[in-house]
N, C-alpha and C. Protein backbone atom coordinates (compact mmCIF):
# COMPACT_ATOMS: atom_id res chain seq x y z
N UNK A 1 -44.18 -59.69 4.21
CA UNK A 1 -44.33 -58.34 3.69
C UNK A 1 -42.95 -57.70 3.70
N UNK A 2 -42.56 -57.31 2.43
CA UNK A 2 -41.21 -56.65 2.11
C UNK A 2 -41.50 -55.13 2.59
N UNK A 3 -40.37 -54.49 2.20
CA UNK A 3 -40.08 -52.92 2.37
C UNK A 3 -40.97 -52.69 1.20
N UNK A 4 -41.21 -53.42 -0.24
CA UNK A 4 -41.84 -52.72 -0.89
C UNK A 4 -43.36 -52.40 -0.63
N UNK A 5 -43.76 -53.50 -0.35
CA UNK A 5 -45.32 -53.57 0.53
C UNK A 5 -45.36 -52.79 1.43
N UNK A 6 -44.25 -52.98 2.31
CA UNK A 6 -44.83 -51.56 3.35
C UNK A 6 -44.70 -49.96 2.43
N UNK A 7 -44.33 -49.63 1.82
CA UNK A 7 -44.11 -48.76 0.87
C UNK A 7 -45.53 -48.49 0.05
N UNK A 8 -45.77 -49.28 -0.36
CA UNK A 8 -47.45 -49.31 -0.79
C UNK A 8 -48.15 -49.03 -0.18
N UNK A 9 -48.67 -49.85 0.84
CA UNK A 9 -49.55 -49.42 2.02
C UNK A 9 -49.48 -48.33 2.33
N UNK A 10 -48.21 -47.35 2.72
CA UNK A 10 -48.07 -46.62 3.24
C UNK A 10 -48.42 -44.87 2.46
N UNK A 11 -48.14 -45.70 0.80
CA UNK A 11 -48.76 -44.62 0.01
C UNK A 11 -50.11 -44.53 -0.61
N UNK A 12 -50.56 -45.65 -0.01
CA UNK A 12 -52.20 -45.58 -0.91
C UNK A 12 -52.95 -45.19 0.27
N UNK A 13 -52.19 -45.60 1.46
CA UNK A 13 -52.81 -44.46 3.10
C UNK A 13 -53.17 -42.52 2.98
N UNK A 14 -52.26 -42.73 1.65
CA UNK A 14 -52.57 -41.05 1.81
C UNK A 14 -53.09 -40.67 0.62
N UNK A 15 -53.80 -41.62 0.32
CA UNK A 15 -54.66 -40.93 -1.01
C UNK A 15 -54.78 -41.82 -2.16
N UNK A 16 -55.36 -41.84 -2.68
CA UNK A 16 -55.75 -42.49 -4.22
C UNK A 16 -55.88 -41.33 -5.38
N UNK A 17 -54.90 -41.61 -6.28
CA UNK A 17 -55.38 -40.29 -7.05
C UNK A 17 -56.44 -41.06 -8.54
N UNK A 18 -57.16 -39.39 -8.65
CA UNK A 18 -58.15 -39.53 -9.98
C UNK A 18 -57.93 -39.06 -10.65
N UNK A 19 -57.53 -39.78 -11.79
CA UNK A 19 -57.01 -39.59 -12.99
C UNK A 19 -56.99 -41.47 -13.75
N UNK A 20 -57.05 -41.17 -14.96
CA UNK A 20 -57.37 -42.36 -15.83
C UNK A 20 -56.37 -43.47 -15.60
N UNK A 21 -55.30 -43.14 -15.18
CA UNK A 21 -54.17 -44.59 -14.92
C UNK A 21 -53.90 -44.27 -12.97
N UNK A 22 -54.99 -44.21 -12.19
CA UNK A 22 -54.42 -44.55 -11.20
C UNK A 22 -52.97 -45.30 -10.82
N UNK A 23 -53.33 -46.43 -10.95
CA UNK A 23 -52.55 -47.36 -10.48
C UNK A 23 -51.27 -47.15 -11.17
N UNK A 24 -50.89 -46.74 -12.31
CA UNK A 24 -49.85 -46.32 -13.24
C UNK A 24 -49.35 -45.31 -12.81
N UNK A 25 -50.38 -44.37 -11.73
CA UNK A 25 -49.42 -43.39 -11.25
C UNK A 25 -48.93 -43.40 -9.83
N UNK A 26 -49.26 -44.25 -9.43
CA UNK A 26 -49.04 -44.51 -7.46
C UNK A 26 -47.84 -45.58 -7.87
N UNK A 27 -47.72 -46.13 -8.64
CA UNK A 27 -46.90 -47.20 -9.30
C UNK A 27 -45.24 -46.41 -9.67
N UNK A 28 -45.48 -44.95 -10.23
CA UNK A 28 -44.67 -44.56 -10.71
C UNK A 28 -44.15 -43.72 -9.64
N UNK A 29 -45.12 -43.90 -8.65
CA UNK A 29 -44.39 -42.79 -7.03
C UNK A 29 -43.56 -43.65 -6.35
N UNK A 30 -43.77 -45.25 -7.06
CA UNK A 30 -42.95 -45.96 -5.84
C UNK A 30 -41.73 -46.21 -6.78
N UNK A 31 -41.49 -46.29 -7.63
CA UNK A 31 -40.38 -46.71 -8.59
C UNK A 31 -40.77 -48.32 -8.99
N UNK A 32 -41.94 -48.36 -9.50
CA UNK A 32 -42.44 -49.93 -10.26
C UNK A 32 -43.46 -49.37 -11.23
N UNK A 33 -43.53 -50.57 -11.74
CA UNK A 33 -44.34 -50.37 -12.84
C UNK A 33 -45.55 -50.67 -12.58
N UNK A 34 -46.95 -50.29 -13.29
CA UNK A 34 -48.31 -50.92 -12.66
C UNK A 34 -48.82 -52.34 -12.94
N UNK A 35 -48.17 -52.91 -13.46
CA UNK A 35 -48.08 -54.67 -13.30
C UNK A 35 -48.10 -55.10 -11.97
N UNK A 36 -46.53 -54.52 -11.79
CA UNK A 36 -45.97 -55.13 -10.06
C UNK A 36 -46.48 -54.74 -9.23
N UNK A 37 -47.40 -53.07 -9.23
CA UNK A 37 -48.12 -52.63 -7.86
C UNK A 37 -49.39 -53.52 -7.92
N UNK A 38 -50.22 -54.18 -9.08
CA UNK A 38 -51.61 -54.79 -9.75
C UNK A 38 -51.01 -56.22 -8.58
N UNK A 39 -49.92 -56.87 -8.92
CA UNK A 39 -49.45 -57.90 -8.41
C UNK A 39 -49.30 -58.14 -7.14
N UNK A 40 -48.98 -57.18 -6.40
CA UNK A 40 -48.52 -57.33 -5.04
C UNK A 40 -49.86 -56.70 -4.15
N UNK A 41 -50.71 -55.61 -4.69
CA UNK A 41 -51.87 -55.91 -4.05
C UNK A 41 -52.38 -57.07 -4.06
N UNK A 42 -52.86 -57.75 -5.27
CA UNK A 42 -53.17 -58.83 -5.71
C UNK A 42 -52.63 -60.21 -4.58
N UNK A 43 -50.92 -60.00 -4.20
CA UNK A 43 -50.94 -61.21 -3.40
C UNK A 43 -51.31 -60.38 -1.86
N UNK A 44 -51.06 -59.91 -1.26
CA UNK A 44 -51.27 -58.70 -0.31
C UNK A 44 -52.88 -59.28 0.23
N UNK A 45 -53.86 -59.46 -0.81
CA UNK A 45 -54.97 -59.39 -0.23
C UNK A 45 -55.40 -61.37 -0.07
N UNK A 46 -54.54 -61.74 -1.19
CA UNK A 46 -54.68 -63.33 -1.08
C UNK A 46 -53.76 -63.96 0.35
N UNK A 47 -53.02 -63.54 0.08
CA UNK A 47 -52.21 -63.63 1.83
C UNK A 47 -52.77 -63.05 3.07
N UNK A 48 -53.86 -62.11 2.84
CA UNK A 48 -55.16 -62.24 4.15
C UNK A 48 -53.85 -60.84 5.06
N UNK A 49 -52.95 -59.91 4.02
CA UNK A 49 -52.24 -59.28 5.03
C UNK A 49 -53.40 -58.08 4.69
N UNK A 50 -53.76 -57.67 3.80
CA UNK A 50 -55.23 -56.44 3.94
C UNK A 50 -56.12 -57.23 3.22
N UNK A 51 -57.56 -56.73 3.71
CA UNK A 51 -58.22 -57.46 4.10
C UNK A 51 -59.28 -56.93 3.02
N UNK A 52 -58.64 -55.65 2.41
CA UNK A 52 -59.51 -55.14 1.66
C UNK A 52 -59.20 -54.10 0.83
N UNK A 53 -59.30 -53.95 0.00
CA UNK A 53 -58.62 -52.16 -0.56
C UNK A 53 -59.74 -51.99 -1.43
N UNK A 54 -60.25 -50.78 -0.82
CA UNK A 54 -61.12 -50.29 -1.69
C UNK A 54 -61.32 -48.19 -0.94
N UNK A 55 -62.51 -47.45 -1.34
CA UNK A 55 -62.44 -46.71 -0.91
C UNK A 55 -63.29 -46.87 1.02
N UNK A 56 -63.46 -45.72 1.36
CA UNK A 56 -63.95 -45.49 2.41
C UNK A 56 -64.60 -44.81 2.66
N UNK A 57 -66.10 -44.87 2.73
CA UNK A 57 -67.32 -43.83 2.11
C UNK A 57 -67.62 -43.29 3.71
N UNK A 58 -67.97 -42.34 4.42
CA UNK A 58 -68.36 -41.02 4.83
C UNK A 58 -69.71 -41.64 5.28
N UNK A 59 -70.60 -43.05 5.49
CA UNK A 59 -71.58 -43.44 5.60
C UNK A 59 -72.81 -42.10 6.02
N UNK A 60 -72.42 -41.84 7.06
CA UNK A 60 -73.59 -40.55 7.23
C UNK A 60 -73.89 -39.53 6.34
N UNK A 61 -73.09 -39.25 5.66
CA UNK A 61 -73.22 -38.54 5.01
C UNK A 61 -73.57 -38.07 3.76
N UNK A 62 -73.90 -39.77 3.55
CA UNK A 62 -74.78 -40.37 2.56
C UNK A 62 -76.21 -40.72 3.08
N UNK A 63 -76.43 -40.48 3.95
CA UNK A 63 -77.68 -40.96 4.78
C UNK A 63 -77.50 -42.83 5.39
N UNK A 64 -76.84 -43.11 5.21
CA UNK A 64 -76.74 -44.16 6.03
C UNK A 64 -75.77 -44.38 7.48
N UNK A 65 -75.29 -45.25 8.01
CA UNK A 65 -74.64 -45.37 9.60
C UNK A 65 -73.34 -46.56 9.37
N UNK A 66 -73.21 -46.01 10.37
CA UNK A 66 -71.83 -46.87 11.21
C UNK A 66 -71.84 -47.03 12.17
N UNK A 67 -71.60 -48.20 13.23
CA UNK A 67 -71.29 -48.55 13.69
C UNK A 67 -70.05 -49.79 14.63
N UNK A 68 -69.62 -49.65 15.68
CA UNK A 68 -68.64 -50.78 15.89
C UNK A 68 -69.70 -52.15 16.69
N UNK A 69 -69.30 -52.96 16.21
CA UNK A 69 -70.04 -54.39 17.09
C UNK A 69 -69.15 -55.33 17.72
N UNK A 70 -69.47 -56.13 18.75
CA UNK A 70 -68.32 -57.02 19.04
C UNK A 70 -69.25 -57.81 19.99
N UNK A 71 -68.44 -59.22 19.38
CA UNK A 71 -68.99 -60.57 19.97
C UNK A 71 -68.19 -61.25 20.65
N UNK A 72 -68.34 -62.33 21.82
CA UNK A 72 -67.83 -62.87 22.54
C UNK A 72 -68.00 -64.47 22.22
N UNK A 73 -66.89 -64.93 21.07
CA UNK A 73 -67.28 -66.00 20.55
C UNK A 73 -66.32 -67.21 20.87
N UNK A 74 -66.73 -68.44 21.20
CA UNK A 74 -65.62 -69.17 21.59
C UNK A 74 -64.80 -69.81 20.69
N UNK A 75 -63.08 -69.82 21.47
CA UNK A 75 -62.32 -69.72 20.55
C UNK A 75 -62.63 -71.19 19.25
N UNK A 76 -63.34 -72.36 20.02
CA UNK A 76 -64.03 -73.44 18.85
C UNK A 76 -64.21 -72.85 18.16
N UNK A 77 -65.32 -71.87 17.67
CA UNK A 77 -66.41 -71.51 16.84
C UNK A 77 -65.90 -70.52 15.93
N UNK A 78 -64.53 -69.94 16.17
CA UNK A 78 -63.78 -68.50 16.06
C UNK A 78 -63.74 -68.13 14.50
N UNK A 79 -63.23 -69.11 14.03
CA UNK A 79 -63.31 -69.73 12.56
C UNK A 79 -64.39 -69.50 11.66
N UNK A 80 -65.49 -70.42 12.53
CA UNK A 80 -66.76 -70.38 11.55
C UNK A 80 -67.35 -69.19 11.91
N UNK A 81 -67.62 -68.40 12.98
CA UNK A 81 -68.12 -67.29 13.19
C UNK A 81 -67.59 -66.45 12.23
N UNK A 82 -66.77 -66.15 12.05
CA UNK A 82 -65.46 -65.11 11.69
C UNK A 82 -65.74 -65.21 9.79
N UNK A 83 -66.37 -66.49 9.40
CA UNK A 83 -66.90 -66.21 8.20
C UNK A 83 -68.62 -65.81 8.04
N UNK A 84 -69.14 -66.60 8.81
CA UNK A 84 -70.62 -66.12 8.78
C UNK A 84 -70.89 -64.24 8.89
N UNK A 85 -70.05 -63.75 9.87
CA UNK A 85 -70.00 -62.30 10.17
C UNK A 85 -69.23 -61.87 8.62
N UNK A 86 -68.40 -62.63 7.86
CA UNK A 86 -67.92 -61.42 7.48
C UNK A 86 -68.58 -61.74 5.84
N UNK A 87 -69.63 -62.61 5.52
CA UNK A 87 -70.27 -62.46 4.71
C UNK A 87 -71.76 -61.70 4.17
N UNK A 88 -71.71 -60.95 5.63
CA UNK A 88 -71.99 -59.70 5.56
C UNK A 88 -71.93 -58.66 4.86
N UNK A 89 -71.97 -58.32 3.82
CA UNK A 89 -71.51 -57.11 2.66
C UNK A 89 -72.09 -55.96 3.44
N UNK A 90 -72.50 -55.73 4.83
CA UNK A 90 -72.14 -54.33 5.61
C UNK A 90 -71.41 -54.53 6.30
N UNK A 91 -70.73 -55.44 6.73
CA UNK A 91 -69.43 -55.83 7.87
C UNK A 91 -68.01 -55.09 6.86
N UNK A 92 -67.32 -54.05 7.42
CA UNK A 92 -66.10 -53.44 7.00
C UNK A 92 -65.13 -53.93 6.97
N UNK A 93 -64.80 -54.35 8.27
CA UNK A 93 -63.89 -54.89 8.82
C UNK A 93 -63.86 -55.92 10.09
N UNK A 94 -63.28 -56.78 10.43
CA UNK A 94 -63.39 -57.64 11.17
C UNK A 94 -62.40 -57.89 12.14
N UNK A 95 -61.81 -57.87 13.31
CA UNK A 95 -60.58 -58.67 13.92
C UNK A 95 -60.87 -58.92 15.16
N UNK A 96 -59.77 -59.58 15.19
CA UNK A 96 -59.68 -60.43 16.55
C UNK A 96 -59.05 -59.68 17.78
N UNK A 97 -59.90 -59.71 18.82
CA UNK A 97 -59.19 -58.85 20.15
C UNK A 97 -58.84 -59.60 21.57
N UNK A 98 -57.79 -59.84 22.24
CA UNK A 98 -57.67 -60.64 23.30
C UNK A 98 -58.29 -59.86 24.50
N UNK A 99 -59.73 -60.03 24.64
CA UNK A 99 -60.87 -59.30 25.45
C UNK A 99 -61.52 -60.47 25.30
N UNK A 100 -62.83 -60.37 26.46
CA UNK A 100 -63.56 -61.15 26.48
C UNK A 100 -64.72 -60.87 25.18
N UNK A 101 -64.56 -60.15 24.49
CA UNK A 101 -65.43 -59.72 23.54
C UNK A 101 -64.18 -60.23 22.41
N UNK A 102 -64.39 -61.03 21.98
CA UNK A 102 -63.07 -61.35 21.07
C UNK A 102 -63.16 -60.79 19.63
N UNK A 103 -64.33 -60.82 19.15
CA UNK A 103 -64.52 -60.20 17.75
C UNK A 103 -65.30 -58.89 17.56
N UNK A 104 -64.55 -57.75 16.77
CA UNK A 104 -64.80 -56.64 16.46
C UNK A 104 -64.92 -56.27 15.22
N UNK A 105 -66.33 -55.67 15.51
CA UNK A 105 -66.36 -55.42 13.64
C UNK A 105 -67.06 -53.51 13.41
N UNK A 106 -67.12 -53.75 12.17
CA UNK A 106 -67.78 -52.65 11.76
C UNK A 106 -68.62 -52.98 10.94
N UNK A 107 -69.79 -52.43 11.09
CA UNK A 107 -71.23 -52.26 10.18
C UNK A 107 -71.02 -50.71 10.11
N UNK A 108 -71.55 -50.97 8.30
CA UNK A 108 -71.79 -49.66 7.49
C UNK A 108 -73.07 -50.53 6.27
N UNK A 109 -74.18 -49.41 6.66
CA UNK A 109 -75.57 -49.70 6.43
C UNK A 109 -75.71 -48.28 5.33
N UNK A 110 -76.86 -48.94 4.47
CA UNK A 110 -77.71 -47.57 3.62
C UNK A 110 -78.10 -46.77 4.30
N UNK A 111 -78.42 -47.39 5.49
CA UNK A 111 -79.72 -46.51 6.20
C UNK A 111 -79.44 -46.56 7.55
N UNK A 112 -79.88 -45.84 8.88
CA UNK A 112 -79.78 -46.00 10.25
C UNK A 112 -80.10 -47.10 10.37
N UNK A 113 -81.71 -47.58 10.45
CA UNK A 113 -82.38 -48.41 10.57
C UNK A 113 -81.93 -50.11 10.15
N UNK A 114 -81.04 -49.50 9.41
CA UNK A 114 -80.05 -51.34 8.93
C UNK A 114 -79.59 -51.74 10.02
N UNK A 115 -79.19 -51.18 10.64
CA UNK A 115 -77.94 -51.75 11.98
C UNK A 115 -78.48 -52.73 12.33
N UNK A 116 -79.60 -52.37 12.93
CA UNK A 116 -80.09 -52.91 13.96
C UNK A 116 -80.83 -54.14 13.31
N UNK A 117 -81.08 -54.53 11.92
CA UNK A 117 -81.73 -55.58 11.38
C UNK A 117 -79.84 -56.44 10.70
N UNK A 118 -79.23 -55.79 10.14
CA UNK A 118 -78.09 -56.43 10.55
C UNK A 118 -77.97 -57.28 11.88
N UNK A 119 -77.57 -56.36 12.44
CA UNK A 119 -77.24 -57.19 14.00
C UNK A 119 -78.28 -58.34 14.57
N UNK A 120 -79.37 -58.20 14.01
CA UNK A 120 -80.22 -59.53 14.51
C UNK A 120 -80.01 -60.57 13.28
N UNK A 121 -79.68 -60.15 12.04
CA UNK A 121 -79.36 -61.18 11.36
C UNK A 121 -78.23 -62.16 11.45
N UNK A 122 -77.58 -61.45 12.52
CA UNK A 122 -75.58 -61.86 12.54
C UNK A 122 -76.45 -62.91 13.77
N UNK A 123 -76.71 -62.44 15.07
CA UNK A 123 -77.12 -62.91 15.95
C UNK A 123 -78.07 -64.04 15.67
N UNK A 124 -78.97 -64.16 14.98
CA UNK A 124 -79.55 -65.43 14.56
C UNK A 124 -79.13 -66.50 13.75
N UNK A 125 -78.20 -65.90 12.63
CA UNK A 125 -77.48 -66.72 12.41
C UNK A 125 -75.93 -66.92 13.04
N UNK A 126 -75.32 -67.13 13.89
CA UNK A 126 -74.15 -66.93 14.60
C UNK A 126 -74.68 -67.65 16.28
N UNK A 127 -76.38 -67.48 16.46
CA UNK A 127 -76.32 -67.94 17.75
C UNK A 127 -75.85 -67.35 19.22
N UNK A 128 -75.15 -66.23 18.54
CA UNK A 128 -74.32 -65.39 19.62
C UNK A 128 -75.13 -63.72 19.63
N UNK A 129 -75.04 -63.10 21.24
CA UNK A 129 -75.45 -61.92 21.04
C UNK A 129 -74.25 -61.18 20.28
N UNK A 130 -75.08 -59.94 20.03
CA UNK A 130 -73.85 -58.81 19.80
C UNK A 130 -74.56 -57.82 20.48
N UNK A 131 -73.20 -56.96 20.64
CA UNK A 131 -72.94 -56.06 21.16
C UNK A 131 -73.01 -54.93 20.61
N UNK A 132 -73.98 -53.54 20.48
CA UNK A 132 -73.77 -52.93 19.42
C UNK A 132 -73.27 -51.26 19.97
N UNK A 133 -72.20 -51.04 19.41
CA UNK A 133 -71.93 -49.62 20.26
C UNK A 133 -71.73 -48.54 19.04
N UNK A 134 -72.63 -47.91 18.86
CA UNK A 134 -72.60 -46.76 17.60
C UNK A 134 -71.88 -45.85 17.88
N UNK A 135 -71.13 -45.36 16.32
CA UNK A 135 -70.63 -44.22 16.78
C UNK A 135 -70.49 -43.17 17.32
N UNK A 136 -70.19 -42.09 17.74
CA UNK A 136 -70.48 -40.95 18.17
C UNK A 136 -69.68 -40.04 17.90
N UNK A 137 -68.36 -39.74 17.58
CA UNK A 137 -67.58 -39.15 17.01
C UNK A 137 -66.31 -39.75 16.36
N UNK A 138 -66.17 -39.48 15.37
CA UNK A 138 -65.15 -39.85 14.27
C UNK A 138 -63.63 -39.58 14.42
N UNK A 139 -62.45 -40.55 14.31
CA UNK A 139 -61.18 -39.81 14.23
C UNK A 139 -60.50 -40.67 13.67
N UNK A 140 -59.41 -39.81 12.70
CA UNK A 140 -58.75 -40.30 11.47
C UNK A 140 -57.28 -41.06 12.32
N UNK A 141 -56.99 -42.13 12.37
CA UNK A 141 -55.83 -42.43 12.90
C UNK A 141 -54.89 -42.85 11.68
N UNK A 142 -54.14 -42.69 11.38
CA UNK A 142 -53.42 -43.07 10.32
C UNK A 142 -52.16 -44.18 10.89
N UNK A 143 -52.35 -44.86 9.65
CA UNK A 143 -51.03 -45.93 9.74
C UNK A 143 -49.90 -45.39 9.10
N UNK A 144 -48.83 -45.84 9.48
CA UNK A 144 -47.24 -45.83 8.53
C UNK A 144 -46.78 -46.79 9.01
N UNK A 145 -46.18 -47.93 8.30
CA UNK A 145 -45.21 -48.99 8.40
C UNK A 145 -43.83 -48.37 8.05
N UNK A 146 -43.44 -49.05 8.72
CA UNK A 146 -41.57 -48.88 9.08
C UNK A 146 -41.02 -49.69 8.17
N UNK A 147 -40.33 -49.24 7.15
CA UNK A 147 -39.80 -49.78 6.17
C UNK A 147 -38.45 -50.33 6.97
């Protein structure tokens, strides 16, 4: 990851704008064109350095939940776990923590009531308990990379 990547990251952290050429205009905040910003997300997410770019929906507030989960999976299995969990299309995010709970994730459900049929689906297929600790209050931490 170059200075320009961290440069990206660091500006799509503070917003996405709406308007018909997005990307043509976050493109034109960094001094590139929207080819090269299309491109470098593009390798960015194939190089496994983000994991995802998309928006970030407010789950409750749509009537559905969030929660954090975390499993204690052995480092054998770390691999195959680490895809079974994250083919999950309510799993957010996923990583690895040097805790005895090694994998941390996030579930974001339609509904309250998903979590908890999530989490027995991960657990039956995975073999492993989880751990389920719901939210309770929200806070925005923001990133900046050091160019």
């Amino acid at each position: 990851m170059d200075d320009i990547d961290k440069a990206i990251i660091n500006q799509l952290q503070q917003g996405f704008p709406i308007c018909q050429s997005p990307y043509k205009a976050v493109a034109e905040q960094l001094g590139l064109d929207e080819a090269q910003l299309l491109n470098r997300l593009q390798v960015l997410l194939a190089e496994g350095v983000l994991s995802r770019f998309g928006p970030m929906y407010h789950a409750e507030q749509m009537g559905g939940a969030l929660s954090l989960a975390a499993i204690k999976v052995p480092e054998q299995r770390f691999d195959e776990v680490t895809e079974m969990v994250n083919a999950f299309p309510e799993v957010a995010h996923n990583y690895a923590r040097n805790h005895p709970l090694n994998m941390w994730f996030v579930l974001a459900t339609e509904k309250p009531e998903q979590v908890q049929t999530v989490i027995a689906a991960i657990e039956q297929q995975t073999g492993l308990r989880v751990y389920n600790m719901p939210k309770i209050s929200e806070y925005y931490v923001g990133l900046q990379l050091e160019a």
